[in-house]
Protein backbone atom coordinates (compact mmCIF):
# COMPACT_ATOMS: atom_id res chain seq x y z
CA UNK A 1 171.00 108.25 60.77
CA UNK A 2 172.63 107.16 63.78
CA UNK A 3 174.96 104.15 64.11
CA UNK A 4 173.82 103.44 67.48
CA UNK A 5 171.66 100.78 68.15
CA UNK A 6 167.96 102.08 68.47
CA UNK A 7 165.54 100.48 71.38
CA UNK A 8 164.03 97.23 70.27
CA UNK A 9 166.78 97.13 66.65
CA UNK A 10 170.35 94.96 66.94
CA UNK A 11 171.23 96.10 63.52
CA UNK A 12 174.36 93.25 63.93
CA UNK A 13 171.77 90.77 64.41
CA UNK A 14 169.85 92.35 61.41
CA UNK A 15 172.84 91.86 59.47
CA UNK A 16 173.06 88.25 60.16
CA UNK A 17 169.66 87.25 59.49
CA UNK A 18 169.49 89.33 56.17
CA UNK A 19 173.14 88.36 54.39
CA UNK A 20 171.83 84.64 55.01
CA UNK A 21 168.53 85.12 54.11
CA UNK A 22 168.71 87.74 51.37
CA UNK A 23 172.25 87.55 50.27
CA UNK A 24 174.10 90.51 48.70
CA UNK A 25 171.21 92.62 49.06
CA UNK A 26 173.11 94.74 52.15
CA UNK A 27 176.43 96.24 50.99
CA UNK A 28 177.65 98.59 53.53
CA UNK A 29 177.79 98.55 56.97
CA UNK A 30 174.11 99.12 58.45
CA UNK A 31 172.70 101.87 60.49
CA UNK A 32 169.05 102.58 61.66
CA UNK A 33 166.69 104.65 63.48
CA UNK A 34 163.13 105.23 65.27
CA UNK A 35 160.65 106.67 62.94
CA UNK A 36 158.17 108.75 65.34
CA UNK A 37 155.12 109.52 65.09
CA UNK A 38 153.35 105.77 65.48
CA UNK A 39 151.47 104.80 68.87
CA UNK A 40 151.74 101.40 68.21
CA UNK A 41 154.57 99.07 66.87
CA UNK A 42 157.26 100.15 66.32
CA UNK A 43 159.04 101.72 62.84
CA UNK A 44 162.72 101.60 61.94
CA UNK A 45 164.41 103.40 58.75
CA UNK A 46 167.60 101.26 58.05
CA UNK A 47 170.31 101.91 55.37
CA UNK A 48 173.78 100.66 54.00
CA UNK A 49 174.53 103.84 52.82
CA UNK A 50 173.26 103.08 49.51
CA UNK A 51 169.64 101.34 49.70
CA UNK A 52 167.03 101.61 52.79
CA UNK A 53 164.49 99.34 54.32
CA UNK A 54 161.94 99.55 56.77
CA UNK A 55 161.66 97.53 59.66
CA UNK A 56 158.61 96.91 61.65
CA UNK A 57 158.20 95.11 65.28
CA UNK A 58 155.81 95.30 67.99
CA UNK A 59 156.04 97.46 70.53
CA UNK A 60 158.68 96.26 73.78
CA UNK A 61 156.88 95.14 76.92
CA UNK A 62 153.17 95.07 77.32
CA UNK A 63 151.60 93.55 73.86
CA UNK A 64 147.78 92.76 74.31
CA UNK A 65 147.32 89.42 72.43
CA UNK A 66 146.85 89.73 68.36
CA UNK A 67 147.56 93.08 67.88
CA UNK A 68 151.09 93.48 67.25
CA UNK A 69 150.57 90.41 64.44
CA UNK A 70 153.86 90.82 62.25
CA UNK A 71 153.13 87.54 60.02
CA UNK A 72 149.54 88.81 59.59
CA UNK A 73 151.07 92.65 58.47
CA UNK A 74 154.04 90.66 55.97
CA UNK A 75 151.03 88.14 54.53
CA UNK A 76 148.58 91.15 53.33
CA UNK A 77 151.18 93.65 51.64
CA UNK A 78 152.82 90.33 49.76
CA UNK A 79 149.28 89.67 48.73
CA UNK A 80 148.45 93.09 47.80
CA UNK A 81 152.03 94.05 46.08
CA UNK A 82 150.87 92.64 42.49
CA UNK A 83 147.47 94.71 42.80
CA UNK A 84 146.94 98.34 42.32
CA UNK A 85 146.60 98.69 45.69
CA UNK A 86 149.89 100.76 46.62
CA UNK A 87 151.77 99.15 49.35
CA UNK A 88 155.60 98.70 50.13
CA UNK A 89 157.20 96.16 48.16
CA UNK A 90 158.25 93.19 51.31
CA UNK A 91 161.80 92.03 51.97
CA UNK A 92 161.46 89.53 54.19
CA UNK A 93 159.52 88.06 57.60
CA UNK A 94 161.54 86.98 60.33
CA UNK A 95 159.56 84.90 63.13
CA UNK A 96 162.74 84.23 65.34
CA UNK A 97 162.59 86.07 68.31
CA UNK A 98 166.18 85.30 68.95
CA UNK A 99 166.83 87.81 66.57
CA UNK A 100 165.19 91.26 67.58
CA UNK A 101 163.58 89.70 70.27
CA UNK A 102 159.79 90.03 68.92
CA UNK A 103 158.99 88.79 65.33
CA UNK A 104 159.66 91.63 62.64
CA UNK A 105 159.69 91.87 58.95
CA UNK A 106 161.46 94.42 56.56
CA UNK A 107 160.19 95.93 53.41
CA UNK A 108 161.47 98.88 51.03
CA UNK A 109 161.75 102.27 52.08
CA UNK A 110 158.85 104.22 49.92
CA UNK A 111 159.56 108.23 49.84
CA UNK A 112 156.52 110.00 50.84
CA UNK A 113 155.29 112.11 53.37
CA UNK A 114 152.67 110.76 56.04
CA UNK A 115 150.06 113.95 57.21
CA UNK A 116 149.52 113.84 60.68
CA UNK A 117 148.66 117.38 61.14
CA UNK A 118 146.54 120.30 60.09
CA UNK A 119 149.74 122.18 60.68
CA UNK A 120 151.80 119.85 58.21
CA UNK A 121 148.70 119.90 55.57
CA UNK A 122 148.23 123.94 55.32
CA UNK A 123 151.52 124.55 53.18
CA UNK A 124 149.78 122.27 50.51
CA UNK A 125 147.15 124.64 50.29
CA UNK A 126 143.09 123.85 50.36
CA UNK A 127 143.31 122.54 46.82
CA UNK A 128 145.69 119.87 47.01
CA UNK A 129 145.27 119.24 50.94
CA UNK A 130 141.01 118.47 49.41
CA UNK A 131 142.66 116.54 46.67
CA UNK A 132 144.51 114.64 48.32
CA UNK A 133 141.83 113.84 50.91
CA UNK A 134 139.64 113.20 48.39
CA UNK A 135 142.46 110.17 46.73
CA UNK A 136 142.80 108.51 49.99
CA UNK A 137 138.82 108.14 49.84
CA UNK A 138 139.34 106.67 46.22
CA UNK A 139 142.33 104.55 47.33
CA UNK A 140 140.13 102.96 49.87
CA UNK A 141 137.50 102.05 47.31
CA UNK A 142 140.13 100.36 45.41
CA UNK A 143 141.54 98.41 48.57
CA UNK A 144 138.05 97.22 49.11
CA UNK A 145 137.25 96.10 44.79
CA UNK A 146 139.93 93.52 45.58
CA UNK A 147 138.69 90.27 45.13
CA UNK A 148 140.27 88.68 48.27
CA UNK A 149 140.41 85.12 46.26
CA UNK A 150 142.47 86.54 43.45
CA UNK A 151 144.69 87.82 46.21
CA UNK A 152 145.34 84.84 47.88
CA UNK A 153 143.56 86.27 51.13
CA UNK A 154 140.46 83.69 51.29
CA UNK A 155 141.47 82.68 54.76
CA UNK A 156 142.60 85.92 56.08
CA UNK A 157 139.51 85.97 58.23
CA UNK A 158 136.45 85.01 59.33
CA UNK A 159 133.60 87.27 57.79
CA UNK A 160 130.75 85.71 59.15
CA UNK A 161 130.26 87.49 62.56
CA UNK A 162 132.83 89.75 61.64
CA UNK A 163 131.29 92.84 63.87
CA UNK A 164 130.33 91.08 66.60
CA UNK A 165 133.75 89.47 67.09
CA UNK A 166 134.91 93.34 66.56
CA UNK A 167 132.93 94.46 69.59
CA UNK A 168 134.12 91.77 72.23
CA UNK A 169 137.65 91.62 70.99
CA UNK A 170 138.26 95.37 71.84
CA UNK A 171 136.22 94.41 75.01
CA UNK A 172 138.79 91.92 75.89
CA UNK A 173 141.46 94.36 74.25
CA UNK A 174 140.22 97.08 77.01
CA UNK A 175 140.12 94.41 79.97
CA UNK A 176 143.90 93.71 79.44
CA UNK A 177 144.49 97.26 79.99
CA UNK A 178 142.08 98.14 82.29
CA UNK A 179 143.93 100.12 85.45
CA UNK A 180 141.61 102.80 85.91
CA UNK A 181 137.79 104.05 85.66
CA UNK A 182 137.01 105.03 82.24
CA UNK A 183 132.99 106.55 82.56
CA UNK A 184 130.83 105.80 79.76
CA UNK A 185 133.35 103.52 77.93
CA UNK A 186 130.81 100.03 79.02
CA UNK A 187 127.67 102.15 78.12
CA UNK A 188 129.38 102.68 74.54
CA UNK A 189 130.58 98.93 74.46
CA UNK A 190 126.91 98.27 75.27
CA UNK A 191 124.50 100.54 72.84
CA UNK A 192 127.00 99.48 70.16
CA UNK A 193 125.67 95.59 71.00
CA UNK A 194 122.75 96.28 70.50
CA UNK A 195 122.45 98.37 67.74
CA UNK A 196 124.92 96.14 65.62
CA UNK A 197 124.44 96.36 61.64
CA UNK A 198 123.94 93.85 59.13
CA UNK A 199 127.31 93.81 57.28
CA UNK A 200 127.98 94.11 53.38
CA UNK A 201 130.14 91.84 51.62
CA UNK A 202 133.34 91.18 53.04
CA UNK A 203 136.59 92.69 51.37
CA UNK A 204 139.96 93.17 52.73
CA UNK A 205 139.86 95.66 55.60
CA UNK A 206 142.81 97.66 56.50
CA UNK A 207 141.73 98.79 60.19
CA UNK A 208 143.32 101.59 60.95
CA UNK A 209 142.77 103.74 57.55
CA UNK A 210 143.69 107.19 57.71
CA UNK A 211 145.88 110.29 56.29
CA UNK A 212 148.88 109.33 58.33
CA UNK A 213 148.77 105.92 57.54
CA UNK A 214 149.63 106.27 54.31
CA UNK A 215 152.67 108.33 52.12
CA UNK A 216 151.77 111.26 50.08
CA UNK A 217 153.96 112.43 47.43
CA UNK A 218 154.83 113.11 43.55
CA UNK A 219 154.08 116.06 41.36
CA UNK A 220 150.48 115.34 42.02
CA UNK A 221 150.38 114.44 45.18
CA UNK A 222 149.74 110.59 44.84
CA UNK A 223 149.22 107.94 47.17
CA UNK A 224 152.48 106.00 47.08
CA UNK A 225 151.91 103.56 50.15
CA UNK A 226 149.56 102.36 52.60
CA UNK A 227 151.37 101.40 55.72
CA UNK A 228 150.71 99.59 59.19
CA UNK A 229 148.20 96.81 58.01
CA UNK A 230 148.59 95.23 61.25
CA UNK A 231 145.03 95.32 62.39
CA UNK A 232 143.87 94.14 58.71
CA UNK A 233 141.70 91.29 57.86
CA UNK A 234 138.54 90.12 55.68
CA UNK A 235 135.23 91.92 57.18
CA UNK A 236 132.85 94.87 57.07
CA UNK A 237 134.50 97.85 54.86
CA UNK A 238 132.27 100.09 56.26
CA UNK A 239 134.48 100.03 59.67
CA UNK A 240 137.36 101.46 57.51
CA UNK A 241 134.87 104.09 56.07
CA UNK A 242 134.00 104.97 59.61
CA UNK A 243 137.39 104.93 60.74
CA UNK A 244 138.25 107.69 58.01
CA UNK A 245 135.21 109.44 59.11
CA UNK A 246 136.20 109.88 62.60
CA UNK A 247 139.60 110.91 62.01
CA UNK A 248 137.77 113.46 60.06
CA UNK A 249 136.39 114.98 62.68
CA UNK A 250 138.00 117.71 64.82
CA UNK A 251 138.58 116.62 68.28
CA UNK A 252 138.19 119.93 69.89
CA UNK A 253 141.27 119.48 71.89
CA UNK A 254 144.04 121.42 71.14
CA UNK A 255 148.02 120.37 70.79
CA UNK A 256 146.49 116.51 70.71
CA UNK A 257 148.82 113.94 71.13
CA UNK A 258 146.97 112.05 68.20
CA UNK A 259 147.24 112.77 65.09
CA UNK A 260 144.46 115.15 63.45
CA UNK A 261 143.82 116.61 59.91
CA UNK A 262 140.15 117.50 60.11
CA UNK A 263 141.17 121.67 60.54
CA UNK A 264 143.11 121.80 57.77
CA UNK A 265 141.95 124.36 54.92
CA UNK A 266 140.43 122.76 52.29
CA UNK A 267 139.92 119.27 54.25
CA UNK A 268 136.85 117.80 53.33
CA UNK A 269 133.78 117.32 56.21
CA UNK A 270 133.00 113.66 57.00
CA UNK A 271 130.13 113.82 55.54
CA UNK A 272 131.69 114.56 51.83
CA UNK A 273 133.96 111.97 52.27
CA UNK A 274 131.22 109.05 52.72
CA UNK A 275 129.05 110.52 49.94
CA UNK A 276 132.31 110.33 47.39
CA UNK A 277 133.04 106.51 48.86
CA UNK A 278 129.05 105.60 48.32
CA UNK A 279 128.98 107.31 44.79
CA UNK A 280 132.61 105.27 44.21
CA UNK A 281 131.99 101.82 45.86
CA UNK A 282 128.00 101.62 45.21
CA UNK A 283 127.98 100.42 48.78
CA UNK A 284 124.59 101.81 51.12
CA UNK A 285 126.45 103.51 54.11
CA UNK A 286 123.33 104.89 55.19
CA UNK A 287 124.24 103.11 58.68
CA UNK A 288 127.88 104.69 58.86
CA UNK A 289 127.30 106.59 62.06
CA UNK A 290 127.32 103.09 64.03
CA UNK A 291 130.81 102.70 62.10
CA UNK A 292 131.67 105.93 63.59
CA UNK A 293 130.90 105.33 67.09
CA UNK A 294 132.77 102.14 66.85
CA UNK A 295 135.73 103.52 65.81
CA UNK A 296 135.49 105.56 68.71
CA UNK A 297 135.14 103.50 70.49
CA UNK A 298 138.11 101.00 69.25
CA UNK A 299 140.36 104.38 69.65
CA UNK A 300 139.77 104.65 72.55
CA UNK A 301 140.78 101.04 73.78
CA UNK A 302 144.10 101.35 72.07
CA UNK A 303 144.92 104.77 72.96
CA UNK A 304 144.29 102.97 76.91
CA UNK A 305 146.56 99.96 76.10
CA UNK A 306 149.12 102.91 74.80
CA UNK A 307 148.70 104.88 77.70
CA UNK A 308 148.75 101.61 80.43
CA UNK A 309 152.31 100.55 78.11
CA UNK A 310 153.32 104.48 79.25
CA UNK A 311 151.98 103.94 83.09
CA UNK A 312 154.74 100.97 82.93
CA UNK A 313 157.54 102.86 81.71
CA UNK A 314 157.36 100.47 78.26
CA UNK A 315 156.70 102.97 75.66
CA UNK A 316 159.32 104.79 73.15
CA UNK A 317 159.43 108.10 71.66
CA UNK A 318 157.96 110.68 72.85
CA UNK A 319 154.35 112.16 73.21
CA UNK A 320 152.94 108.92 75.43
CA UNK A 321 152.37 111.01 78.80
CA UNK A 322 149.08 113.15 77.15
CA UNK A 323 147.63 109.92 75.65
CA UNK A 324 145.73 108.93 78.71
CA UNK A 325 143.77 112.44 78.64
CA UNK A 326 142.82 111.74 75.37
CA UNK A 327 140.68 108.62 76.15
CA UNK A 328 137.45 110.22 77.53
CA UNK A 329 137.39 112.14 74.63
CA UNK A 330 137.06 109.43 72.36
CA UNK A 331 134.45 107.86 74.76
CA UNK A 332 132.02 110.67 74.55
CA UNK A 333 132.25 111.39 70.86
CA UNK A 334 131.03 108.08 70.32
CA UNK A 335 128.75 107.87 72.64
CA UNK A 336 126.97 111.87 71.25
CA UNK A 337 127.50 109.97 67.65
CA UNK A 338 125.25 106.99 68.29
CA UNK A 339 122.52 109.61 69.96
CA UNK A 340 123.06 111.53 66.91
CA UNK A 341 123.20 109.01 64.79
């Protein structure tokens, strides 16, 4: 790790807040730095030299309104913690800006290893790399049996409406970032209007489910973690199933800046993946192609708000200059889904 002070991380001010608010809990002089790999908020590994923590803040500069929601991310892994839901055990929530200058909270430091690559999943092999697919279809099955009253998450959002809210809060996500013509992208917003579904019961929704998003390791490959719950709430589960469906799918665009483990050997097709979560849950997904499109579609608006961050030199790490190619692509694969159906 470096000493230095990473972008967006005063590790002296770090220090302050936690040997006041978690005393003798840091022992050693701290030192910290950017975890790559996320689009979004930001990730910090931090040590003493003998324990580490994770830090998590929004991104610097442009933040489109509710979507870098710290306090939201902190409330649903303390809720989920005593479950068998696997999820970093949470240090602490800081909502003073004074301190990092965005609100932030730490948890522990899991080990595991976060797939974001057919090129990182082939020296598993197809076996485990179709195993392990396979468990973070199962895992997502369990997130969604959790009663959200037992969990203390009754209020963590507003079901009723829950898809239609979905649809013109991306709308208004994409407005904030508009800079540019993006064809098709209203036409998608549109059909998806019209065509919305009659949701399930609610459960706790993670939002952005997927192979990255979660830490792989153990002699068996387990699911130690589920990270980045920042865009989680109570609503449809059938938008996470989609989600996991179209990160699934192959792109067809070579070196892509986003993350992609649908080439892998032994990686199971979308389709395998809904059957095992139908046969699993009981739930009907016999509408999941809608789910699909949408999560196209929602891709699609972040990857714009990432790439209008990069167009204002606010971004950090590296990657951010192909991200705005990537957006059309998104646009027409939901757009062919929903034809397809």
């Amino acid at each position: 790790m470096s000493p230095d002070h990473p972008p967006g991380l005063d590790l002296d001010r770090l220090r302050v807040l936690l040997d006041r608010e978690r005393p003798g809990l840091v022992t050693g002089p701290l030192s910290g730095r950017l975890i790559e790999g996320g689009r979004s908020n930001l990730t910090y590994a931090v040590s003493d030299g003998a324990a580490r923590w994770v830090v998590r803040r929004p991104p610097l500069g442009h933040v489109l309104a509710t979507a870098h929601d710290m306090r939201r991310e902190h409330r649903v892994i303390s809720a989920l913690h005593p479950t068998d839901v696997p999820v970093p055990r949470p240090v602490l929530l800081c909502e003073d800006e004074e301190v990092l200058g965005a609100p932030f909270y730490v948890m522990e430091f899991v080990e595991g290893t976060p797939f974001r690559t057919a090129e990182q999943l082939a020296p598993l092999g197809p076996e485990r790399t179709r195993a392990a697919v396979l468990n973070l279809v199962d895992t997502l099955v369990g997130l969604h049996a959790v009663d959200p009253a037992e969990a203390g998450l009754t209020d963590f959002g507003r079901p009723d409406g829950f898809l239609d809210r979905q649809l013109r809060r991306w709308a208004k996500q994409l407005d904030a970032s508009r800079n540019r013509d993006l064809a098709g992208i209203d036409e998608l917003h549109a059909t998806l209007g019209r065509e919305l579904p009659r949701s399930p019961a609610p459960t706790v929704v993670h939002g952005d489910y997927r192979l990255d998003n979660v830490l792989i390791g153990g002699e068996h490959d387990e699911i130690r973690a589920i990270l980045d719950w920042e865009m989680s709430t109570l609503g449809d589960p059938l938008t996470d199933l989609g989600l996991l469906a179209m990160y699934s799918s192959p792109l067809g665009m070579p070196d892509s800046p986003v993350s992609t483990t649908a080439q892998a050997p032994g990686h199971p097709a979308p389709a395998e993946l809904i059957e095992r979560y139908a046969t699993r849950s009981g739930r009907d997904v016999s509408g999941v192609a809608w789910y699909t499109a949408f999560a196209w579609f929602k891709l699609a608006v972040i990857l714009e708000g990432i790439h209008y961050r990069y167009t204002l030199g606010q971004t950090v790490g590296r990657g951010f200059d192909r991200i705005g190619d990537l957006v059309p692509v998104f646009i027409e694969h939901g757009l062919t889904t929903l034809q397809k159906g």
